[in-house]
C-alpha atoms as a PDB file:
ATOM      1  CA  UNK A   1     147.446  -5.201 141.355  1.00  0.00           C
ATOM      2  CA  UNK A   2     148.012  -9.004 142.306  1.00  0.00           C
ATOM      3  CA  UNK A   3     146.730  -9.925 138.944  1.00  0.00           C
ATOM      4  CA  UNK A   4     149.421  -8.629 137.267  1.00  0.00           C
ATOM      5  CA  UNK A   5     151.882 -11.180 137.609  1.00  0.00           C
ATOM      6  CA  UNK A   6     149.322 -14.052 136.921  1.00  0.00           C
ATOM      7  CA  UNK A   7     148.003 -12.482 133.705  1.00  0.00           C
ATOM      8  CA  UNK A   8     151.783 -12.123 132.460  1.00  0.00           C
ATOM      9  CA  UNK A   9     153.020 -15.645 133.608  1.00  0.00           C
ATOM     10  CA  UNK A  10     149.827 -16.570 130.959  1.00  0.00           C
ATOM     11  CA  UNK A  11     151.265 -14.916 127.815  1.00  0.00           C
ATOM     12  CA  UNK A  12     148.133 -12.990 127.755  1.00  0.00           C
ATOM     13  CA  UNK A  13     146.174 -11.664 124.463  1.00  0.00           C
ATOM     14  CA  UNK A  14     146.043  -7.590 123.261  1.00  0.00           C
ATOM     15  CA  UNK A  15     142.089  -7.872 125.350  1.00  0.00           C
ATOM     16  CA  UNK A  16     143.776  -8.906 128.467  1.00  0.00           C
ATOM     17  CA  UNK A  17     146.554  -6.124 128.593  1.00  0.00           C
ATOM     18  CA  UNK A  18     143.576  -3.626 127.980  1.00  0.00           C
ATOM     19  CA  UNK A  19     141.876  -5.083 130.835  1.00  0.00           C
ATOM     20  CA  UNK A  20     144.252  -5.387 132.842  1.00  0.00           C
ATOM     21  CA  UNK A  21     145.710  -1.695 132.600  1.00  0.00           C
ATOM     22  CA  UNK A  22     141.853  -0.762 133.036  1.00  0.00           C
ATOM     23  CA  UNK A  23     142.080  -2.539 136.596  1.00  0.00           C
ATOM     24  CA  UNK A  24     145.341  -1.107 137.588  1.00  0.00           C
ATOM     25  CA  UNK A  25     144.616   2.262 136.655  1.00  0.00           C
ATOM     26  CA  UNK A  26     141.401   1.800 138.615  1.00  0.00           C
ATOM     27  CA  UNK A  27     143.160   1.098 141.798  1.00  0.00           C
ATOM     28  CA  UNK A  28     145.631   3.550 141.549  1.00  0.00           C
ATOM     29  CA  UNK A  29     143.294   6.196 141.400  1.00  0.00           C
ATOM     30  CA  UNK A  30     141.149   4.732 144.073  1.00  0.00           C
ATOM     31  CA  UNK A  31     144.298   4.639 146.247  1.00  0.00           C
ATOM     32  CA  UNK A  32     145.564   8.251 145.269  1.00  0.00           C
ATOM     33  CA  UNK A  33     142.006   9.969 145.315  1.00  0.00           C
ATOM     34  CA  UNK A  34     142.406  12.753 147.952  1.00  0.00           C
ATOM     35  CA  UNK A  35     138.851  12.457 148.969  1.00  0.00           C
ATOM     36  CA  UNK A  36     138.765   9.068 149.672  1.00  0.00           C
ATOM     37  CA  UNK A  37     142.570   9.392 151.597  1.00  0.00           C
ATOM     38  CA  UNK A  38     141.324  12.360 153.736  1.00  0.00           C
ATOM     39  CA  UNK A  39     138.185  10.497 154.715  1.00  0.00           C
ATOM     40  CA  UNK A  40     140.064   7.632 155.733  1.00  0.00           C
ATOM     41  CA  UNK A  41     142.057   9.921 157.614  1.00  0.00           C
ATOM     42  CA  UNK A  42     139.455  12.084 159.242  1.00  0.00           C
ATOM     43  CA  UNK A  43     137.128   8.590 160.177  1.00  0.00           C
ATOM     44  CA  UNK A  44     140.377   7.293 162.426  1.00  0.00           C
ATOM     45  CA  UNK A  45     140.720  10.944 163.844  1.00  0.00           C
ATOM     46  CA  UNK A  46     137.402  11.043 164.801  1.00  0.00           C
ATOM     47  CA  UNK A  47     137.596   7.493 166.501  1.00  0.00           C
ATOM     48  CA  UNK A  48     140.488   8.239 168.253  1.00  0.00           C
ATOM     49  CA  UNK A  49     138.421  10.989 170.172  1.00  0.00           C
ATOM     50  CA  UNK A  50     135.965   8.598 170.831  1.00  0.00           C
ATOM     51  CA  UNK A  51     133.172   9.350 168.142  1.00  0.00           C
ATOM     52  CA  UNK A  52     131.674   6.529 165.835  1.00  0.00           C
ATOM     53  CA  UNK A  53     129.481   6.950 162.907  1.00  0.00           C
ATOM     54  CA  UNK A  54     125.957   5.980 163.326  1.00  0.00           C
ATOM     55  CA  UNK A  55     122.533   5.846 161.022  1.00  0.00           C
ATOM     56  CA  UNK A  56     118.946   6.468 162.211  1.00  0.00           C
ATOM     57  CA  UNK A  57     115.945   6.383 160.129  1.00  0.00           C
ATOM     58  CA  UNK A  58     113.956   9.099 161.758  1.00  0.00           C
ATOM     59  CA  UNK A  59     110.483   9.544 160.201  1.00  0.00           C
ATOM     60  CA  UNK A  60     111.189   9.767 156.713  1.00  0.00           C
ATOM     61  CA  UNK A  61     114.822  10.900 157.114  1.00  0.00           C
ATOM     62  CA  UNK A  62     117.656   8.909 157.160  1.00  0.00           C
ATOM     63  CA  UNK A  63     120.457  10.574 159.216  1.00  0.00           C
ATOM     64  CA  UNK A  64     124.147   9.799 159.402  1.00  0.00           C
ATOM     65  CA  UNK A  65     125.297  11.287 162.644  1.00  0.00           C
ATOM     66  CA  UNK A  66     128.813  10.758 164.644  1.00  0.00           C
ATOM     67  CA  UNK A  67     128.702  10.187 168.433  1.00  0.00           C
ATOM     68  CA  UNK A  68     130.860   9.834 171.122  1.00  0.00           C
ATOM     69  CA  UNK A  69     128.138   8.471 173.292  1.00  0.00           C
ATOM     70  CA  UNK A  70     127.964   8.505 177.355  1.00  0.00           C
ATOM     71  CA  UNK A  71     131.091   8.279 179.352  1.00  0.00           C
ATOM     72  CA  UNK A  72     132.056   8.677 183.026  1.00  0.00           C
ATOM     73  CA  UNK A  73     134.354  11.221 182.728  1.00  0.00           C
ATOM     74  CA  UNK A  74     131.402  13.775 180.842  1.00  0.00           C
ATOM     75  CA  UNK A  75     128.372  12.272 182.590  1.00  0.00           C
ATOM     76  CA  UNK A  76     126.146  15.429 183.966  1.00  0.00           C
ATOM     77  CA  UNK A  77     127.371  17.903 181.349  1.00  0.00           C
ATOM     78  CA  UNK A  78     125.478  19.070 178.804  1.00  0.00           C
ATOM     79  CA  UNK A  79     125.803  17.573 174.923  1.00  0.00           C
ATOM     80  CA  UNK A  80     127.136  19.665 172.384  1.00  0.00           C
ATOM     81  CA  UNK A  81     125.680  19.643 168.939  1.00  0.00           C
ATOM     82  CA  UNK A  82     127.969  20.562 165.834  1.00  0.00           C
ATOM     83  CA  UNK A  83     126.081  21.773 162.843  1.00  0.00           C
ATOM     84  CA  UNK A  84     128.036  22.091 159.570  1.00  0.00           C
ATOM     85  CA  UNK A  85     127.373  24.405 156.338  1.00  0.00           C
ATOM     86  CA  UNK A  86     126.752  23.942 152.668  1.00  0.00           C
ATOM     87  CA  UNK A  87     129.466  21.450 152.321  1.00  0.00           C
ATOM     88  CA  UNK A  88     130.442  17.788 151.371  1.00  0.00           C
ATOM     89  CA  UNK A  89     129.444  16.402 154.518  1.00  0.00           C
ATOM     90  CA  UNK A  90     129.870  17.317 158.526  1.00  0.00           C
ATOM     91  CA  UNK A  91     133.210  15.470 159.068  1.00  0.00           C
ATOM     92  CA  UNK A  92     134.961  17.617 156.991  1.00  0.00           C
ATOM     93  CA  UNK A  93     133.941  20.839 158.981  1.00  0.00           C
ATOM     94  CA  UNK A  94     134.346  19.917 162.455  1.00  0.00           C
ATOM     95  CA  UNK A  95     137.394  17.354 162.532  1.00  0.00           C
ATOM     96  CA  UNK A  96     139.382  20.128 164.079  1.00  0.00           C
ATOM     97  CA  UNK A  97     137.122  20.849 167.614  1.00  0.00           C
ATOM     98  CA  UNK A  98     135.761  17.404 168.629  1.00  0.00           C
ATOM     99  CA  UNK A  99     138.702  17.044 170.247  1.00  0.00           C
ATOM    100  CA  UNK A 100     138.621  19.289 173.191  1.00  0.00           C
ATOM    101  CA  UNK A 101     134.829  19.297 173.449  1.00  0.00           C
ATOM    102  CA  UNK A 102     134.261  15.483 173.822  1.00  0.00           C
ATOM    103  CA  UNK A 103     137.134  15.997 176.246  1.00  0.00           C
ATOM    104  CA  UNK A 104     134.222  17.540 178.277  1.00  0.00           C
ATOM    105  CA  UNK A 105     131.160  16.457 177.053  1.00  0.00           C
ATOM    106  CA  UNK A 106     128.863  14.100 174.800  1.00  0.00           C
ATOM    107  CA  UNK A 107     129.512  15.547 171.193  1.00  0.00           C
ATOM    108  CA  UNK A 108     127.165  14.439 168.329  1.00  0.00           C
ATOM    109  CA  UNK A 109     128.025  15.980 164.972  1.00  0.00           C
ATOM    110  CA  UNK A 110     124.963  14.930 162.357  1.00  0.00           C
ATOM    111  CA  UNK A 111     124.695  15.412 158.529  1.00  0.00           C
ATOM    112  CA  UNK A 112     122.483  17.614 157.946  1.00  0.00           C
ATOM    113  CA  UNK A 113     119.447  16.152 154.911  1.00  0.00           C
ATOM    114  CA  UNK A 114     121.124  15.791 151.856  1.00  0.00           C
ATOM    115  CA  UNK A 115     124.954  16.402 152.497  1.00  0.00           C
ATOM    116  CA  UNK A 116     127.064  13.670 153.590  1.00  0.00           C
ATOM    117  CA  UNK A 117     125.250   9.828 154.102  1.00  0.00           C
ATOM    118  CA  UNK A 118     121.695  12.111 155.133  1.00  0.00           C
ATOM    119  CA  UNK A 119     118.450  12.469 152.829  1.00  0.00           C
ATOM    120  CA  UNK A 120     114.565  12.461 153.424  1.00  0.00           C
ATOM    121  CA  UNK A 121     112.338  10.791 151.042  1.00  0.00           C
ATOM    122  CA  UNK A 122     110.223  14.179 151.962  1.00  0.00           C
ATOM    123  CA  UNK A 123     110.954  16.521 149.173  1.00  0.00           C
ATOM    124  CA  UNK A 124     110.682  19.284 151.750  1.00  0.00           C
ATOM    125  CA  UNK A 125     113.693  21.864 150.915  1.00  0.00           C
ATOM    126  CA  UNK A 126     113.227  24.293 153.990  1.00  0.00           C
ATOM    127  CA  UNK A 127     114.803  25.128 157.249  1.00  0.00           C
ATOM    128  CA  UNK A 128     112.012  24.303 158.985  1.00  0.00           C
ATOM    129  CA  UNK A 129     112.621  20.457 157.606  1.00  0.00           C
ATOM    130  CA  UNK A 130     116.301  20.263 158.931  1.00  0.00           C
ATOM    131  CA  UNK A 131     115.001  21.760 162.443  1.00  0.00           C
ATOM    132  CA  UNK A 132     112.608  19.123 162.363  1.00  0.00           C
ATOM    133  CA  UNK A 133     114.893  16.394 161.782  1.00  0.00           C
ATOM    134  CA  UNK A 134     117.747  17.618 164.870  1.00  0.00           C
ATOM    135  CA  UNK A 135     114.935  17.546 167.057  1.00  0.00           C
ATOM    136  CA  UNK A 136     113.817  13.910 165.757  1.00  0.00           C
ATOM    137  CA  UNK A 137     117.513  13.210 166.577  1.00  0.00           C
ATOM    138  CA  UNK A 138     117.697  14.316 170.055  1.00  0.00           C
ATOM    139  CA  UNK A 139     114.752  12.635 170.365  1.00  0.00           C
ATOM    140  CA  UNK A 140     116.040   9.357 168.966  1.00  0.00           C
ATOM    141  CA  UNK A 141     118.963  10.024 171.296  1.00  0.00           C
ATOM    142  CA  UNK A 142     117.136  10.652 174.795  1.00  0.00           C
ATOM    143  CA  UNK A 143     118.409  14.132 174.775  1.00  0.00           C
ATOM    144  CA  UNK A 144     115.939  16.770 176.088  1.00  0.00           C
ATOM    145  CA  UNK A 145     118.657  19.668 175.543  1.00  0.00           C
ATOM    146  CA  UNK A 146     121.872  20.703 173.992  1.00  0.00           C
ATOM    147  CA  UNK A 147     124.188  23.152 173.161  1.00  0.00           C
ATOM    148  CA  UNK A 148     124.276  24.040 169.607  1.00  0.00           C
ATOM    149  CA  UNK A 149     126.999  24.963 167.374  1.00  0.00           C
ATOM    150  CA  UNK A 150     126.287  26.087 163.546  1.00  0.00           C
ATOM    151  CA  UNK A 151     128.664  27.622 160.817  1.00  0.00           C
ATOM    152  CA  UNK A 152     126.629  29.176 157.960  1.00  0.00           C
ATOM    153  CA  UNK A 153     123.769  27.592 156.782  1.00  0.00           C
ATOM    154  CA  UNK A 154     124.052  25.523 159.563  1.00  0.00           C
ATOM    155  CA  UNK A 155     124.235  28.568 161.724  1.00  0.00           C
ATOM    156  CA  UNK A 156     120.807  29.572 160.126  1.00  0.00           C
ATOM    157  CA  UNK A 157     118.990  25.804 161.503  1.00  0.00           C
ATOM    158  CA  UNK A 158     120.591  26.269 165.087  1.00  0.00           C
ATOM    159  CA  UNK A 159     119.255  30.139 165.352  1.00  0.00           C
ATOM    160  CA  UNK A 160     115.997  28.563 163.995  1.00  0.00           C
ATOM    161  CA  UNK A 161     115.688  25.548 166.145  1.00  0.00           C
ATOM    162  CA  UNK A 162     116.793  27.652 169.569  1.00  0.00           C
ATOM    163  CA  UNK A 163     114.144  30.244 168.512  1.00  0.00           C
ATOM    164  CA  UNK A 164     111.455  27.902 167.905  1.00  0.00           C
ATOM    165  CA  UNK A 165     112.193  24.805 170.373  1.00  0.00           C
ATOM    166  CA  UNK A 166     114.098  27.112 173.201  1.00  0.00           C
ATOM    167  CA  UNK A 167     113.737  24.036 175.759  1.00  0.00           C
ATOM    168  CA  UNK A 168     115.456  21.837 173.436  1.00  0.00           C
ATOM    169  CA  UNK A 169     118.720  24.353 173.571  1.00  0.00           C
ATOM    170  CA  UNK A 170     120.845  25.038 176.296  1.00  0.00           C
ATOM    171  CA  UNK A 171     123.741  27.563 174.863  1.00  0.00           C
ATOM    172  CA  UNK A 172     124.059  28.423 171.306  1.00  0.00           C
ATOM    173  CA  UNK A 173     127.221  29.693 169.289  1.00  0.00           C
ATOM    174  CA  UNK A 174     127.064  30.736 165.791  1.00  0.00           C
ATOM    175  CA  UNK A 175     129.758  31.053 163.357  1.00  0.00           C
ATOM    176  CA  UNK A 176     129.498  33.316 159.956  1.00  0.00           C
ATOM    177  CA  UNK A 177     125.832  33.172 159.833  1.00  0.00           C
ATOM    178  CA  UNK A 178     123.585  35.881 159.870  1.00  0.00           C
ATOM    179  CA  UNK A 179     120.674  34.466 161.797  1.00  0.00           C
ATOM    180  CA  UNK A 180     117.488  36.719 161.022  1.00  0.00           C
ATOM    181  CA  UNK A 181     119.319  40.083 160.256  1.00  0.00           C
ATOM    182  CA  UNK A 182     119.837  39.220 156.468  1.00  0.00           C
ATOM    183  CA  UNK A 183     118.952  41.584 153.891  1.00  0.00           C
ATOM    184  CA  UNK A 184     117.980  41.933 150.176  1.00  0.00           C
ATOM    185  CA  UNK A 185     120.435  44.681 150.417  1.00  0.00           C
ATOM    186  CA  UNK A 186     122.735  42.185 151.782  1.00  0.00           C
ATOM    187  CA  UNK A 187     122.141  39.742 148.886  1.00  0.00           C
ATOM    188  CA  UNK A 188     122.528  41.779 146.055  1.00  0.00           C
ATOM    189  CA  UNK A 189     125.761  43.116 147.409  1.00  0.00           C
ATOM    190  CA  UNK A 190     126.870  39.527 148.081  1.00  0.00           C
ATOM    191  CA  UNK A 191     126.160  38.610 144.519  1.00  0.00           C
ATOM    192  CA  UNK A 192     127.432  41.916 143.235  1.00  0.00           C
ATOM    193  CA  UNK A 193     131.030  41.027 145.200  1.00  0.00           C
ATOM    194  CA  UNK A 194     131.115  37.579 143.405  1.00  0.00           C
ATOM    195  CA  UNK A 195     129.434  38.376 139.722  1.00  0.00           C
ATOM    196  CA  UNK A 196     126.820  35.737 139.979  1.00  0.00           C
ATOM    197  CA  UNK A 197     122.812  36.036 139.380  1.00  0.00           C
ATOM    198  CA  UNK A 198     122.497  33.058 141.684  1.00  0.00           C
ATOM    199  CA  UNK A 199     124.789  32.427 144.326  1.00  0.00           C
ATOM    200  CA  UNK A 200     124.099  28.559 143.374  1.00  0.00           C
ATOM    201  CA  UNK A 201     126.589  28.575 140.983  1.00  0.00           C
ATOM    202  CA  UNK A 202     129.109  29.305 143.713  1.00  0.00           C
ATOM    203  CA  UNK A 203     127.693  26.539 146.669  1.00  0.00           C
ATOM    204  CA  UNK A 204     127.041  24.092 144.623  1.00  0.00           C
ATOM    205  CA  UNK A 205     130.271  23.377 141.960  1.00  0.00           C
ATOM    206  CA  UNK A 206     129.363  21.977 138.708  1.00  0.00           C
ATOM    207  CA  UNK A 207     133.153  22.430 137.405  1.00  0.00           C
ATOM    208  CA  UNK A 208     136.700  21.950 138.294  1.00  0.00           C
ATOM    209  CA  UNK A 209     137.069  25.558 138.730  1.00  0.00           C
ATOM    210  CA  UNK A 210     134.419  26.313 140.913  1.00  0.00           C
ATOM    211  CA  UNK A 211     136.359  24.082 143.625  1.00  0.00           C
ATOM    212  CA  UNK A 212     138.673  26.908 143.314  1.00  0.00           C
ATOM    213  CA  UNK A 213     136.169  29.586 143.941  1.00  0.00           C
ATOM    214  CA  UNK A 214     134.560  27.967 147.168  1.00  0.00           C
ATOM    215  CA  UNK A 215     138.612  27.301 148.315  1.00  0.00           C
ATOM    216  CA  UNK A 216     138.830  31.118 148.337  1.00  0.00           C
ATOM    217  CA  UNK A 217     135.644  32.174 149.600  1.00  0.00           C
ATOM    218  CA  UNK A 218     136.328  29.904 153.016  1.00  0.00           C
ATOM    219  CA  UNK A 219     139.664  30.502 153.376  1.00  0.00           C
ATOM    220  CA  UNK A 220     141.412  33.747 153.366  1.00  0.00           C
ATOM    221  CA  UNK A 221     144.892  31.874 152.261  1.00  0.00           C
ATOM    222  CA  UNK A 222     143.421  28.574 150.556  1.00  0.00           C
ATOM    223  CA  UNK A 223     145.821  26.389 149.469  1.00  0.00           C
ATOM    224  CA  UNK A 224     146.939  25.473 146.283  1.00  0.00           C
ATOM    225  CA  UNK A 225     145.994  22.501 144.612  1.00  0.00           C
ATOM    226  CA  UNK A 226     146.071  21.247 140.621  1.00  0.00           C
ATOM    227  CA  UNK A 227     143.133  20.834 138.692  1.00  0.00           C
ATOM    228  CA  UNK A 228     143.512  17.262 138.686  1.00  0.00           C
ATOM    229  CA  UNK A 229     142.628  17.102 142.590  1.00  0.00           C
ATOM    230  CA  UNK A 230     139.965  19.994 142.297  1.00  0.00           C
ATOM    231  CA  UNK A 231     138.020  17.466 140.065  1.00  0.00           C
ATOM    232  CA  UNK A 232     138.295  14.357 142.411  1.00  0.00           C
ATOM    233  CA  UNK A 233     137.138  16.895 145.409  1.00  0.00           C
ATOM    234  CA  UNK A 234     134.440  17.944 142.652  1.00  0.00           C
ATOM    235  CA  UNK A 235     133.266  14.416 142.031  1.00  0.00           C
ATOM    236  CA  UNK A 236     133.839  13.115 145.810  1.00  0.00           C
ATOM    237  CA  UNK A 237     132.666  15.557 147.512  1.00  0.00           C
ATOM    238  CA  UNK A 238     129.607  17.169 145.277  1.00  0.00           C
ATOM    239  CA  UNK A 239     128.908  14.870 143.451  1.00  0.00           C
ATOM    240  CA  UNK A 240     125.762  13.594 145.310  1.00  0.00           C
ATOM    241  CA  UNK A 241     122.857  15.536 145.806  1.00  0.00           C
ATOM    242  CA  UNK A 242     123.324  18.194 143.787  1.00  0.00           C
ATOM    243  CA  UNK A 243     120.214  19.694 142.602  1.00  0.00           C
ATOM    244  CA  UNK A 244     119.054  18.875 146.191  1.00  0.00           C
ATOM    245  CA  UNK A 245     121.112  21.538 147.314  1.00  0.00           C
ATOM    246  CA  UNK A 246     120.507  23.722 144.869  1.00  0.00           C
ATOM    247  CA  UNK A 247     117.135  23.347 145.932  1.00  0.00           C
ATOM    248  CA  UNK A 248     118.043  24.003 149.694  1.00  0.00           C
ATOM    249  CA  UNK A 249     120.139  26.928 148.874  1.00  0.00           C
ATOM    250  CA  UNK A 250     116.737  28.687 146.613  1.00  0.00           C
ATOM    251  CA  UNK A 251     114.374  27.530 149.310  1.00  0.00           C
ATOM    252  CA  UNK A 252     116.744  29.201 152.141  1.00  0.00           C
ATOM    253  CA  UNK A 253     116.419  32.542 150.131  1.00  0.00           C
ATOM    254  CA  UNK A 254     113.087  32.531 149.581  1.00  0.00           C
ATOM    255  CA  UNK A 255     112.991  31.666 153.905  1.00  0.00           C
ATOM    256  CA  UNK A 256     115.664  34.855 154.684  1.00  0.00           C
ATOM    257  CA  UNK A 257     112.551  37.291 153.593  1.00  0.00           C
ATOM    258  CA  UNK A 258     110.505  35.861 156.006  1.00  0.00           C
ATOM    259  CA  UNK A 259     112.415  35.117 159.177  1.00  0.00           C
ATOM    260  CA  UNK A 260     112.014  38.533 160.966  1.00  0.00           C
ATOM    261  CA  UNK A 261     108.499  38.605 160.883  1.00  0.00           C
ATOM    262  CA  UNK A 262     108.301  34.648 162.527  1.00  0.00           C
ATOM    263  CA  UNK A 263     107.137  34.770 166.284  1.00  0.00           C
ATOM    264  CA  UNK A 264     109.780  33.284 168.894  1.00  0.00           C
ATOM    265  CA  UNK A 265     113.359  34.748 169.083  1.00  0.00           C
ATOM    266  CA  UNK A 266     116.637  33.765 170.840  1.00  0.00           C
ATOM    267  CA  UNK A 267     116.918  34.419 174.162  1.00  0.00           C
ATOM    268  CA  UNK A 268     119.454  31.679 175.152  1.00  0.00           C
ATOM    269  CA  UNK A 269     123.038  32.527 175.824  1.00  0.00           C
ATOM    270  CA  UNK A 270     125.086  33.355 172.865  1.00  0.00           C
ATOM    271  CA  UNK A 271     128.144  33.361 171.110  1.00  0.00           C
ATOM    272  CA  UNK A 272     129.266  35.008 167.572  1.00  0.00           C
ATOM    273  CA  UNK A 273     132.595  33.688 166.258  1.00  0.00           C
ATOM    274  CA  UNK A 274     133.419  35.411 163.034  1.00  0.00           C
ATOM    275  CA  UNK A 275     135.491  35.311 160.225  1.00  0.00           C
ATOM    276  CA  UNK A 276     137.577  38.620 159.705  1.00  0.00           C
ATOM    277  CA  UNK A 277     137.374  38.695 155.475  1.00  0.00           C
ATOM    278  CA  UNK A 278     134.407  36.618 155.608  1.00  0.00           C
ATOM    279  CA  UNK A 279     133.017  37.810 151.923  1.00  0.00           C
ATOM    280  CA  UNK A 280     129.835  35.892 152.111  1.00  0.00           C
ATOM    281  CA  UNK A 281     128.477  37.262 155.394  1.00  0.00           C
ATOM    282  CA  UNK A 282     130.926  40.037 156.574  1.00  0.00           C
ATOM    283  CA  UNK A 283     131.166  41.052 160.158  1.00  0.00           C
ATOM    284  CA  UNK A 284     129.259  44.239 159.492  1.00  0.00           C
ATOM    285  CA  UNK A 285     126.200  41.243 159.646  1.00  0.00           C
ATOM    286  CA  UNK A 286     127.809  39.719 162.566  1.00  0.00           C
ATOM    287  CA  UNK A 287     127.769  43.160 164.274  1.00  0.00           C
ATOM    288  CA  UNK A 288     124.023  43.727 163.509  1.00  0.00           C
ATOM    289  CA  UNK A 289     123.045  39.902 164.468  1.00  0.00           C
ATOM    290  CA  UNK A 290     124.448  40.602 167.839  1.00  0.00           C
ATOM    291  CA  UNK A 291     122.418  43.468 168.202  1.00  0.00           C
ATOM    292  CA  UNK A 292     119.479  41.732 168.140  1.00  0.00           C
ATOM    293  CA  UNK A 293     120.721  38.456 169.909  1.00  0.00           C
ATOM    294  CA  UNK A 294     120.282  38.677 174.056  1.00  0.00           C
ATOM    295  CA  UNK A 295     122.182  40.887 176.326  1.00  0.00           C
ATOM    296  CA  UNK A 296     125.936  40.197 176.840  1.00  0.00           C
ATOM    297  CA  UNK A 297     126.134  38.233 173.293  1.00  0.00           C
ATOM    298  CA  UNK A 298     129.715  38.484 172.567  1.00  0.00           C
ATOM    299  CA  UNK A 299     131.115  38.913 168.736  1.00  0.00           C
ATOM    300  CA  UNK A 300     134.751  36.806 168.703  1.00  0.00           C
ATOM    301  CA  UNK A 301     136.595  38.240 165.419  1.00  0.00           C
ATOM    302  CA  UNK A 302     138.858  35.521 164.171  1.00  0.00           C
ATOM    303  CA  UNK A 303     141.871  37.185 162.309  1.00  0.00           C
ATOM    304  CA  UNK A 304     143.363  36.145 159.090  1.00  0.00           C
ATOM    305  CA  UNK A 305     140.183  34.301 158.658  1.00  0.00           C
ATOM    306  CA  UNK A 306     137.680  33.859 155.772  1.00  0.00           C
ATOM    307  CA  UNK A 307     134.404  32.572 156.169  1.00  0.00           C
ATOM    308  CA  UNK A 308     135.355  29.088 157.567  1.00  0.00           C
ATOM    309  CA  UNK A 309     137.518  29.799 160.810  1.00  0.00           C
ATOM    310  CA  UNK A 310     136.877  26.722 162.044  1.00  0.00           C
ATOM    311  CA  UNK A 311     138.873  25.256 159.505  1.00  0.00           C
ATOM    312  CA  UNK A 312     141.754  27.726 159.000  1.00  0.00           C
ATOM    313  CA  UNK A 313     142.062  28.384 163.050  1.00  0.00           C
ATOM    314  CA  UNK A 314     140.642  25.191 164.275  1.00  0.00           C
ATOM    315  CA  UNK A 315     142.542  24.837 167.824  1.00  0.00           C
ATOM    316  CA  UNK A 316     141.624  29.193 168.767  1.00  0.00           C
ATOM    317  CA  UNK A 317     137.930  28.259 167.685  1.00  0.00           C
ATOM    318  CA  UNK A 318     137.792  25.249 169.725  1.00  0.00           C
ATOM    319  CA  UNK A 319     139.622  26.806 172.616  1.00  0.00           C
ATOM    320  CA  UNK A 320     136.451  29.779 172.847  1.00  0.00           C
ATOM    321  CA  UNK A 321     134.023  26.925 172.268  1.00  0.00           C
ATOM    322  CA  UNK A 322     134.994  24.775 175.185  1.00  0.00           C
ATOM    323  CA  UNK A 323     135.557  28.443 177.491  1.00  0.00           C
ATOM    324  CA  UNK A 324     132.051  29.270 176.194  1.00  0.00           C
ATOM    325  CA  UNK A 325     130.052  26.262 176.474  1.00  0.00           C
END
């Protein structure tokens, strides 16, 4: 924008005006791009509670991870991990509950491999890979335990890692995500409900439109936007990585089969926070995970809720967090 005047005061030629306009329409969309403004916005929200973004190269992963590191005022009480679902990245799902948990404790909120700033050079799709890598990071962080907090698929890695590394996990709470209780039944009835062969084509958006789809399946009142910001969220957001999550996503099916008949179960303390219209897992699933989770696991129905309630009722879910953990 500070060219402008120079070029002008130059008389310049029909090529200059071209490039020119090419520059200034190339700032004003970098400075109106929603994505880019709400990161901006979310980073200094985050750092205000006392988080900052961090990298480690752990094995052949390279993690980005937020901290808010040791402190007087939580020393003694136990970390809290936040573990997003299929998503851009993890800022954009927990923003809403760092808050009031680092008012208490450590929190460390990691992308998970291949969302956010995270990949592995190990083409290794499976759950077993992300469990892998959360461990590497409390490793890489001194941390013997934590609690554990996971919304969808990230709900499915924290059930995982507190069933197969139980020292490693002090409490767990899981949010829309149906642990080891999920059924073909369940699947073709998910598909059935949104009138896709591969639920793919809904998780991972290859069109404007399909940001408009995912906006209704977490929220139970999304709201509106025009198409012109549903392709900057499609570019910004999901842009990166896609057929690596596609790959997740048809690995993670091909796991769900197989996850009863794995040795090691939950038997930490546990909390289910659920959605009340979630249509991806409904609370029918939540209902039957609880069954199977340890005596005195609690189901917390969030009302007017979709499958994100963290999102649409961030301060009530952070509120049961902090009273759980």
């Amino acid at each position: 924008m500070l060219l402008a005047p120079k070029l002008l005061r130059s008389s310049p030629s029909p090529s200059a005006l071209i490039a020119m306009g090419a520059l200034v329409m190339i700032e004003l969309t970098s400075a109106c791009n929603v994505v880019r403004i709400g990161e901006r916005k979310i980073s200094r929200k985050l750092q205000r509670k006392g988080l900052d973004a961090n990298t480690a190269l752990l094995g052949e992963a390279n993690v980005h991870y937020w901290d808010s590191g040791d402190s007087p005022e939580t020393a003694g009480a136990v970390p809290v991990v936040l573990v997003h679902g299929f998503g851009a990245s993890a800022m954009w799902q927990w923003h809403e509950q760092v808050g009031p948990l680092a008012a208490e404790r450590r929190v460390i909120v990691p992308d998970l491999l291949w969302f956010g700033e995270s990949w592995s050079r190990k083409r290794d799709f499976s759950i077993d890979h992300q469990v892998e890598t959360l461990v590497a990071l409390l490793d890489h962080l001194g941390l013997q335990r934590a609690h554990f907090v996971g919304i969808s698929y990230g709900g499915i890695v924290v059930h995982e890692l507190a069933a197969m590394h139980p020292d490693r996990v002090a409490k767990l709470a899981i949010m829309d995500s149906p642990g080891r209780v999920y059924t073909e039944a369940d699947h073709a009835a998910l598909l059935a409900r949104f009138e896709v062969e591969d639920f793919a084509d809904v998780l991972v958006p290859t069109e404007p439109e399909d940001i408009e789809t995912l906006m209704a399946l977490g929220y139970h009142k999304p709201p509106r936007a025009p198409r012109w910001v549903h392709r900057q969220v499609l570019e910004g957001m999901y842009g990166e990585f896609r057929d690596e999550k596609a790959a997740l996503l048809a690995r993670l099916l091909e796991q769900l089969d197989e996850l009863d008949e794995r040795p090691g179960k939950v038997t930490q303390e546990t909390l289910l926070i659920w959605g009340e219209h979630d249509p991806v897992f409904p609370v029918e699933i939540g209902e039957r995970l609880a069954a199977e989770l340890p005596e005195g696991t609690r189901l917390r129905v969030v009302e007017g809720a979709s499958h994100a309630p963290n999102l649409e009722h961030g301060a009530l879910v952070a509120k049961w967090l902090v009273e759980f953990l």
